[in-house]
N, C-alpha and C. Protein backbone atom coordinates (compact mmCIF):
# COMPACT_ATOMS: atom_id res chain seq x y z
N UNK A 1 147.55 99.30 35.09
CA UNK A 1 147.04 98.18 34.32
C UNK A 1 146.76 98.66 32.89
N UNK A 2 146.97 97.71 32.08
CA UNK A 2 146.96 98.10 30.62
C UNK A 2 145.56 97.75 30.04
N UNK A 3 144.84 98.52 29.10
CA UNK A 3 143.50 98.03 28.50
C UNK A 3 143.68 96.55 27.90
N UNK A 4 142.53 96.19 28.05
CA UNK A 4 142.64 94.38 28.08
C UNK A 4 142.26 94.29 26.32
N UNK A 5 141.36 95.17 25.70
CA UNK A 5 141.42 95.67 24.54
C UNK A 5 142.32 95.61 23.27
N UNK A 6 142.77 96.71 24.13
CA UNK A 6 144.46 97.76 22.99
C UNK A 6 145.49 97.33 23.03
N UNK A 7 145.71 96.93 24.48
CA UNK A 7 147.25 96.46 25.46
C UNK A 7 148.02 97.86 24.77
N UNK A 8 147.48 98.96 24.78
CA UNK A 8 148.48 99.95 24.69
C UNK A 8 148.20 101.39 25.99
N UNK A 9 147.03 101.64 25.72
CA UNK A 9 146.76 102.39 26.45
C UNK A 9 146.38 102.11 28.36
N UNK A 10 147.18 102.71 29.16
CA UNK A 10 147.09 102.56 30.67
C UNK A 10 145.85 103.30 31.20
N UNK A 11 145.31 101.96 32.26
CA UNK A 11 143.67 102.74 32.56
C UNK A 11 144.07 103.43 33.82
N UNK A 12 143.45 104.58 33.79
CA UNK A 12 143.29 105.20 34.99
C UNK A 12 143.05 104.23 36.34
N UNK A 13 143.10 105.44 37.58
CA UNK A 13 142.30 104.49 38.21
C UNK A 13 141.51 104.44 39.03
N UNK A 14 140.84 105.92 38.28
CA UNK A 14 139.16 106.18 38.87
C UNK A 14 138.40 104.69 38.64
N UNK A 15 139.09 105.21 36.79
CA UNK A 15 138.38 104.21 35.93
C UNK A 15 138.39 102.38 36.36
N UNK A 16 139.42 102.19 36.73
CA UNK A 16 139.76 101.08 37.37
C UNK A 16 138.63 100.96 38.59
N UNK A 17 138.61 101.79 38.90
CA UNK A 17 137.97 101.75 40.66
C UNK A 17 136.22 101.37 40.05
N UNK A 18 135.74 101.84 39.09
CA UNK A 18 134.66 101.46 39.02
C UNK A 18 134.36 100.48 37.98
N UNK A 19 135.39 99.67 37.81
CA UNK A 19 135.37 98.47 37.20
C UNK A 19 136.25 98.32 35.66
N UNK A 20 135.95 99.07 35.52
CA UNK A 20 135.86 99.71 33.84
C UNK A 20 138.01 98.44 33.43
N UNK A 21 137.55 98.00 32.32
CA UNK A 21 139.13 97.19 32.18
C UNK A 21 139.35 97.68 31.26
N UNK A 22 138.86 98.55 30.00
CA UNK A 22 139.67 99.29 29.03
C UNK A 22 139.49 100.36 29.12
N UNK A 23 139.98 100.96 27.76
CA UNK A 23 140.79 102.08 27.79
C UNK A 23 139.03 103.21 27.65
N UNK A 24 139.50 104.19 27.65
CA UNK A 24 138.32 105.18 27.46
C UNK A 24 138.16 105.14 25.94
N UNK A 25 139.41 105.02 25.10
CA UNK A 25 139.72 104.96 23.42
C UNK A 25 138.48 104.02 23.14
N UNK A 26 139.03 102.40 23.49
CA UNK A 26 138.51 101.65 23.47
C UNK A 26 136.75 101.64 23.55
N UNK A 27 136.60 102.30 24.87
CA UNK A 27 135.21 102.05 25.40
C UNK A 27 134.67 103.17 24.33
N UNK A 28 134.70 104.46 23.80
CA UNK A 28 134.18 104.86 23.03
C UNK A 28 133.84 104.36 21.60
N UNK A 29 134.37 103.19 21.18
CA UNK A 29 134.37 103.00 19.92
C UNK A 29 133.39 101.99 20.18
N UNK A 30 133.46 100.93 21.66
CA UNK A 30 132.49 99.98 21.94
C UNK A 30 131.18 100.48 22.01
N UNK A 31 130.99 101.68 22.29
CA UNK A 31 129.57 102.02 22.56
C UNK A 31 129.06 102.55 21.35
N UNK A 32 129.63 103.03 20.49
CA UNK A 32 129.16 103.30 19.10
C UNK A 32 129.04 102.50 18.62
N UNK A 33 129.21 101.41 18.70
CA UNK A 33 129.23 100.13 17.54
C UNK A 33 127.77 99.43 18.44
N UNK A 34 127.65 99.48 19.71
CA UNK A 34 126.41 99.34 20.28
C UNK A 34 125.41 100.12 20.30
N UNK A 35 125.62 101.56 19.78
CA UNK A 35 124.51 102.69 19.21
C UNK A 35 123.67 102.10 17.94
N UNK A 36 125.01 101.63 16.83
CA UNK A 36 124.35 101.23 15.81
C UNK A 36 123.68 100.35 15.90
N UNK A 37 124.01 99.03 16.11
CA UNK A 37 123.57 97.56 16.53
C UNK A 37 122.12 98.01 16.74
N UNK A 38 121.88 98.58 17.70
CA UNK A 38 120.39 99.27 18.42
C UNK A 38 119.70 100.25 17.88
N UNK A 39 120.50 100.54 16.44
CA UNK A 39 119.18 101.99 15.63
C UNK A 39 118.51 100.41 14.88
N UNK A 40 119.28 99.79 14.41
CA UNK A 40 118.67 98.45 13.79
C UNK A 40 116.94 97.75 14.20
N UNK A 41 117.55 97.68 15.49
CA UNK A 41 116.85 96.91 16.72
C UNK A 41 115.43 97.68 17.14
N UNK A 42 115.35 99.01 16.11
CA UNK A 42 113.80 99.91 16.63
C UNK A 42 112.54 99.94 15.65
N UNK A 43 111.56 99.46 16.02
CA UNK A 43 110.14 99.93 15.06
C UNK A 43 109.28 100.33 15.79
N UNK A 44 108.47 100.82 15.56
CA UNK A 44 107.05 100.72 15.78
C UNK A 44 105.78 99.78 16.10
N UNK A 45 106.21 99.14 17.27
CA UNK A 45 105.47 98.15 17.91
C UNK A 45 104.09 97.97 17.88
N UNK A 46 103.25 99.19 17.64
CA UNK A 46 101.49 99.21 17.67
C UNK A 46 101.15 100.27 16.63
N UNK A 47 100.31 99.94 16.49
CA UNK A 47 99.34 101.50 15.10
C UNK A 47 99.35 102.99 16.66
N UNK A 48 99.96 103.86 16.03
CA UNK A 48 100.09 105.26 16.28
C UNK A 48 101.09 105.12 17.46
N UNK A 49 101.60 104.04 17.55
CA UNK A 49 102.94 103.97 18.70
C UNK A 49 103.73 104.71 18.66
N UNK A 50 104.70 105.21 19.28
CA UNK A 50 105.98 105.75 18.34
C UNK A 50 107.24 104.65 18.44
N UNK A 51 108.84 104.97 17.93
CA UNK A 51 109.19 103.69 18.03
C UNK A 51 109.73 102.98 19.31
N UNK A 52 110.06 101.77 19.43
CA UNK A 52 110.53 101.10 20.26
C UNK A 52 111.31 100.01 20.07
N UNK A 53 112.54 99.95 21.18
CA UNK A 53 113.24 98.67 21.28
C UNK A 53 113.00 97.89 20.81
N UNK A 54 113.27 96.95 19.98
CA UNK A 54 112.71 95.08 20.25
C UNK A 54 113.61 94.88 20.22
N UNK A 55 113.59 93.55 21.66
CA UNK A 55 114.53 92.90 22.41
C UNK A 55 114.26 91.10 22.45
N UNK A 56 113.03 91.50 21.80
CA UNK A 56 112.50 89.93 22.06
C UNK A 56 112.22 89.49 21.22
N UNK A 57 112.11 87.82 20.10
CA UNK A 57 111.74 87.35 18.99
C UNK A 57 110.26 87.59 18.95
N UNK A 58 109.45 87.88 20.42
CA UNK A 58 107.93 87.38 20.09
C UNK A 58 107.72 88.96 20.21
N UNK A 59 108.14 89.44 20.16
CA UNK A 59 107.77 91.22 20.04
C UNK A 59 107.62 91.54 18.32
N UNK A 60 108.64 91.11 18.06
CA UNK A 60 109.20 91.19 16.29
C UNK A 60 108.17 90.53 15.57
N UNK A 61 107.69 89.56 15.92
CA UNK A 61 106.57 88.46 15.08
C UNK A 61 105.33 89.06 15.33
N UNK A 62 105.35 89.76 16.61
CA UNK A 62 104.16 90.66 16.60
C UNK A 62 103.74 92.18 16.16
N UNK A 63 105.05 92.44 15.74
CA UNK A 63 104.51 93.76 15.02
C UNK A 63 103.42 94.29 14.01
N UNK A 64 103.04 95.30 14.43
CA UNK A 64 102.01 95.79 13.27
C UNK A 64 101.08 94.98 13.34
């Protein structure tokens, strides 16, 4: 089966076996672009917190 992605690169089929529909090429570039997305997504939720996720609008309105 071909990455649903690239349509160039052929998936294994470990990779297949545990779901996975693109390529490893592919999936590496997806998860970096979801690294960044998520350095965005971090502050400091409380006085002397350290940082954290926000995932939620009412987390964000409550900061600091």
């Amino acid at each position: 089966m071909d990455c649903t992605k690239c349509r160039i690169e052929e998936i294994e089929s470990a990779r297949l076996a545990l779901g996975y529909k693109i390529c490893l090429t592919c999936g590496e570039a997806a998860a970096r672009e979801e690294a960044n997305r998520r350095k965005g997504q971090t502050a400091i939720a409380y006085p002397k917190g350290g940082y954290q996720y926000i995932t939620d609008k009412l987390d964000l309105e409550n900061l600091g």
